[in-house]
C-alpha atoms as a PDB file:
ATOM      1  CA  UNK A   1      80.908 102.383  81.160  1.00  0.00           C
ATOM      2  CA  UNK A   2      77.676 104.206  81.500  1.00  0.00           C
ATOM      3  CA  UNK A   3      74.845 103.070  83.691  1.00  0.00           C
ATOM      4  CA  UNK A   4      71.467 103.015  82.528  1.00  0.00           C
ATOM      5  CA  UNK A   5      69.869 107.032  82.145  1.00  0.00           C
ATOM      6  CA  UNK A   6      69.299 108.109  85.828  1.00  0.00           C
ATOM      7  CA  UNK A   7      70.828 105.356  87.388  1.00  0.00           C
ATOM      8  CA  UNK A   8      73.898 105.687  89.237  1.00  0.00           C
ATOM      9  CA  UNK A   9      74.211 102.004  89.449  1.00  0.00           C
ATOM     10  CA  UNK A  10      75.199 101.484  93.220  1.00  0.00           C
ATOM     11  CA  UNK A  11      74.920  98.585  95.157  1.00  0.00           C
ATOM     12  CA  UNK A  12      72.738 100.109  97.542  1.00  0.00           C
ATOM     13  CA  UNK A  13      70.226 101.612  94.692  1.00  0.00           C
ATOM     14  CA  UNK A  14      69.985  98.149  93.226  1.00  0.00           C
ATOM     15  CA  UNK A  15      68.793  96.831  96.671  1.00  0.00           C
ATOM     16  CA  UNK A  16      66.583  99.414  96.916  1.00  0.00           C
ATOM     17  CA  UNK A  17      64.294  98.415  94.003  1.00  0.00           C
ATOM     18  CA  UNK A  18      64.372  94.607  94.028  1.00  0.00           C
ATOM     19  CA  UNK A  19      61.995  92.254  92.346  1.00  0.00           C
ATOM     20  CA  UNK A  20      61.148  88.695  92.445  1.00  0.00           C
ATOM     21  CA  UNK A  21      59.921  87.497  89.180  1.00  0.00           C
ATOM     22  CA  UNK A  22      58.097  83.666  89.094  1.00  0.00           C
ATOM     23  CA  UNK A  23      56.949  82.820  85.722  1.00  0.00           C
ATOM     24  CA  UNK A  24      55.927  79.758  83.733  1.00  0.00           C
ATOM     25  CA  UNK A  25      56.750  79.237  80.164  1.00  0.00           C
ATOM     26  CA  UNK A  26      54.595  77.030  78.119  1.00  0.00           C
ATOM     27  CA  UNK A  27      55.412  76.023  74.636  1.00  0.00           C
ATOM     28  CA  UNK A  28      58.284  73.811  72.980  1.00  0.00           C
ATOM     29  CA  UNK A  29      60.889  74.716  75.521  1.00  0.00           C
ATOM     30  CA  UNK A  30      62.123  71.199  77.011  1.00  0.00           C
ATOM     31  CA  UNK A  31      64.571  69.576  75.233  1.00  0.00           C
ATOM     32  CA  UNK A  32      65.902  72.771  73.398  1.00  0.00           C
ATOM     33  CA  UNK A  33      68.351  74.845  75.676  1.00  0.00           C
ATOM     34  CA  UNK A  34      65.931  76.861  76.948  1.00  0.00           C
ATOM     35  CA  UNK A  35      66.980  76.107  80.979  1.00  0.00           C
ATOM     36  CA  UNK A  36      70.717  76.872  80.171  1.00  0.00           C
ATOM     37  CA  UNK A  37      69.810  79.884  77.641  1.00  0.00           C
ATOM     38  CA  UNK A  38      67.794  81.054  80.427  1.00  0.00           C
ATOM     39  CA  UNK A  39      69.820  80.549  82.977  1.00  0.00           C
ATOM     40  CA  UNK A  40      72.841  82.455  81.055  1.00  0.00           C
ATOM     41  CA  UNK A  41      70.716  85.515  80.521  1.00  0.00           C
ATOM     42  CA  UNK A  42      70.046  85.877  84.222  1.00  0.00           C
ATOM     43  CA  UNK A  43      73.596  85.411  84.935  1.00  0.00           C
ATOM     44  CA  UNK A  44      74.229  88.103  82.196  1.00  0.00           C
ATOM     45  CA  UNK A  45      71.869  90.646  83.837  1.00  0.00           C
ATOM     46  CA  UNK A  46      73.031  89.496  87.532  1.00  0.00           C
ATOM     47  CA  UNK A  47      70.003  88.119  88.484  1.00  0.00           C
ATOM     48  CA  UNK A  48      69.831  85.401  90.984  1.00  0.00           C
ATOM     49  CA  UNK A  49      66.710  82.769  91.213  1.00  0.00           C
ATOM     50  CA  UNK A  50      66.638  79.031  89.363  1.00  0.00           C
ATOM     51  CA  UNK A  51      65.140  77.686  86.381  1.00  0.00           C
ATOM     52  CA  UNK A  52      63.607  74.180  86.030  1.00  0.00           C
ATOM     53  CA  UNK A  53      61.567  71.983  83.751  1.00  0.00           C
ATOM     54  CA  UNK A  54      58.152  70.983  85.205  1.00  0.00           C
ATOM     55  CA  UNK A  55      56.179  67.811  84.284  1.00  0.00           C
ATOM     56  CA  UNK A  56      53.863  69.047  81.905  1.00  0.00           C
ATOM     57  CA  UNK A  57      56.392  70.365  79.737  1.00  0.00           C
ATOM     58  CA  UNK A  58      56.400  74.004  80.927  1.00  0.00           C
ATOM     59  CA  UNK A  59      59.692  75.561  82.268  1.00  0.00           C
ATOM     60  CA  UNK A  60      59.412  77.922  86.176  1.00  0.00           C
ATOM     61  CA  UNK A  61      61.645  80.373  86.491  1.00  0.00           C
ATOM     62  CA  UNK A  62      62.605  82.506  89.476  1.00  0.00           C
ATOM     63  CA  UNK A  63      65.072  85.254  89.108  1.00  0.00           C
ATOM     64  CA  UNK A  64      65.231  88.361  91.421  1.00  0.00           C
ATOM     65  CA  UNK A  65      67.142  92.086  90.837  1.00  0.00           C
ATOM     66  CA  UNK A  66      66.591  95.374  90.093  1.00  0.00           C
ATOM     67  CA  UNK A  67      63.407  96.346  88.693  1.00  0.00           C
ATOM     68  CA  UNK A  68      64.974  97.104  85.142  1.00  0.00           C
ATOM     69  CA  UNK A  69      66.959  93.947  84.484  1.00  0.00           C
ATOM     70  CA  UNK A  70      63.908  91.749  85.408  1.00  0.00           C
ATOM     71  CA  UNK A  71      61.850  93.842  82.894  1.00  0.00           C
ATOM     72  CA  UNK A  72      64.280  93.182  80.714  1.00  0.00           C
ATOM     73  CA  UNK A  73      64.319  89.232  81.178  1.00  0.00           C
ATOM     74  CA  UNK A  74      60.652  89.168  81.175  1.00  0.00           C
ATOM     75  CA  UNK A  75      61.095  91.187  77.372  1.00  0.00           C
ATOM     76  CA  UNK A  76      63.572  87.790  76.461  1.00  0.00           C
ATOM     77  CA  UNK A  77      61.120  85.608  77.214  1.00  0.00           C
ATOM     78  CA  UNK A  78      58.566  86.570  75.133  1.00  0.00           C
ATOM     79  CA  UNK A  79      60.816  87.612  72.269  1.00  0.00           C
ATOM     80  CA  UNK A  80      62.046  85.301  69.710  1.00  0.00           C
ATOM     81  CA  UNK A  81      65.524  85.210  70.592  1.00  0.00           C
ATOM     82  CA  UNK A  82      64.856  82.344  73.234  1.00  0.00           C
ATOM     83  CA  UNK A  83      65.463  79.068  72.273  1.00  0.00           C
ATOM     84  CA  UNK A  84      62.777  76.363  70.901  1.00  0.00           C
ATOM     85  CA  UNK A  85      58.980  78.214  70.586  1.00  0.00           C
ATOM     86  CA  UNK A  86      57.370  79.812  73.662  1.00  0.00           C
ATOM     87  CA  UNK A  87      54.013  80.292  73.309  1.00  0.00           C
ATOM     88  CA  UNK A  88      53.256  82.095  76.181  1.00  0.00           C
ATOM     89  CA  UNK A  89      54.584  83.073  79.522  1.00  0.00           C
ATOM     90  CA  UNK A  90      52.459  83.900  82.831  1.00  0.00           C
ATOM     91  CA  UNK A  91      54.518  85.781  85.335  1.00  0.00           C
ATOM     92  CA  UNK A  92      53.887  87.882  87.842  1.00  0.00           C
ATOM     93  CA  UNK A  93      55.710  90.661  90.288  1.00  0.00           C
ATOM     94  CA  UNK A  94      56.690  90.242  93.804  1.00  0.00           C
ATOM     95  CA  UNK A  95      58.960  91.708  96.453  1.00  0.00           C
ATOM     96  CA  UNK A  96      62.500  89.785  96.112  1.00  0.00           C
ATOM     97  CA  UNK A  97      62.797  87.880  99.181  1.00  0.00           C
ATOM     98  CA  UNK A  98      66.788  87.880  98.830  1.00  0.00           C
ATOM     99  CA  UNK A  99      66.245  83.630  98.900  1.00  0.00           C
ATOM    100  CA  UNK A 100      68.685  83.105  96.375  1.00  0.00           C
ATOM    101  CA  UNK A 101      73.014  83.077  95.695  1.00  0.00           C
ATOM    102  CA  UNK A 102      73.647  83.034  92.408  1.00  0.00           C
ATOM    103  CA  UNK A 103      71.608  81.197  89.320  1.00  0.00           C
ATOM    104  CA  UNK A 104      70.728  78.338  88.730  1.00  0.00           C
ATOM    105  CA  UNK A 105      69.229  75.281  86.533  1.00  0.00           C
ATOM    106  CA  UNK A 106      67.887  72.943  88.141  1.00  0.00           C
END
């Protein structure tokens, strides 16, 4: 299998550049999959973090990895293959604090 171009794909290299990602996403995503959709991307990317619905409707998401794989969650979320309608998402980039084990909805 290859690993992405000028990656060698090590444990130790995907240590060395991880990310925390928090986000909100705002829009019709309660009620629609979006958690578990969500949650399975992460899982697909090996990401670790949680997802959960808030109480104005929004969903938070935490996930935390390599650099690449959370740019390429952020580019799910605001594409249309996400469940329901997002309208927007506000995220920003942290340090991963190595908090979480796994995925999860919440």
């Amino acid at each position: 299998m290859m690993s992405p171009a000028g990656s060698s794909s090590d444990a130790s290299d995907a240590d060395a550049d991880a990310v925390r990602l928090t986000a909100r996403v705002f829009g019709v995503v309660q009620g629609v999959g979006f958690r578990f959709w969500t949650m399975g991307k992460a899982e697909e990317l090996g990401l670790t973090g949680e997802v959960k619905n808030l109480d104005d409707g929004s969903v938070a998401l935490v996930a935390e990895g390599p650099q690449w794989k959370i740019h390429e969650l952020r580019a799910w979320l605001n594409s249309d293959a996400t469940p329901g309608r997002v309208e927007r998402v506000e995220d920003s980039m942290s340090a991963a604090e190595g908090s979480f084990h796994g995925f999860r909805a919440r």
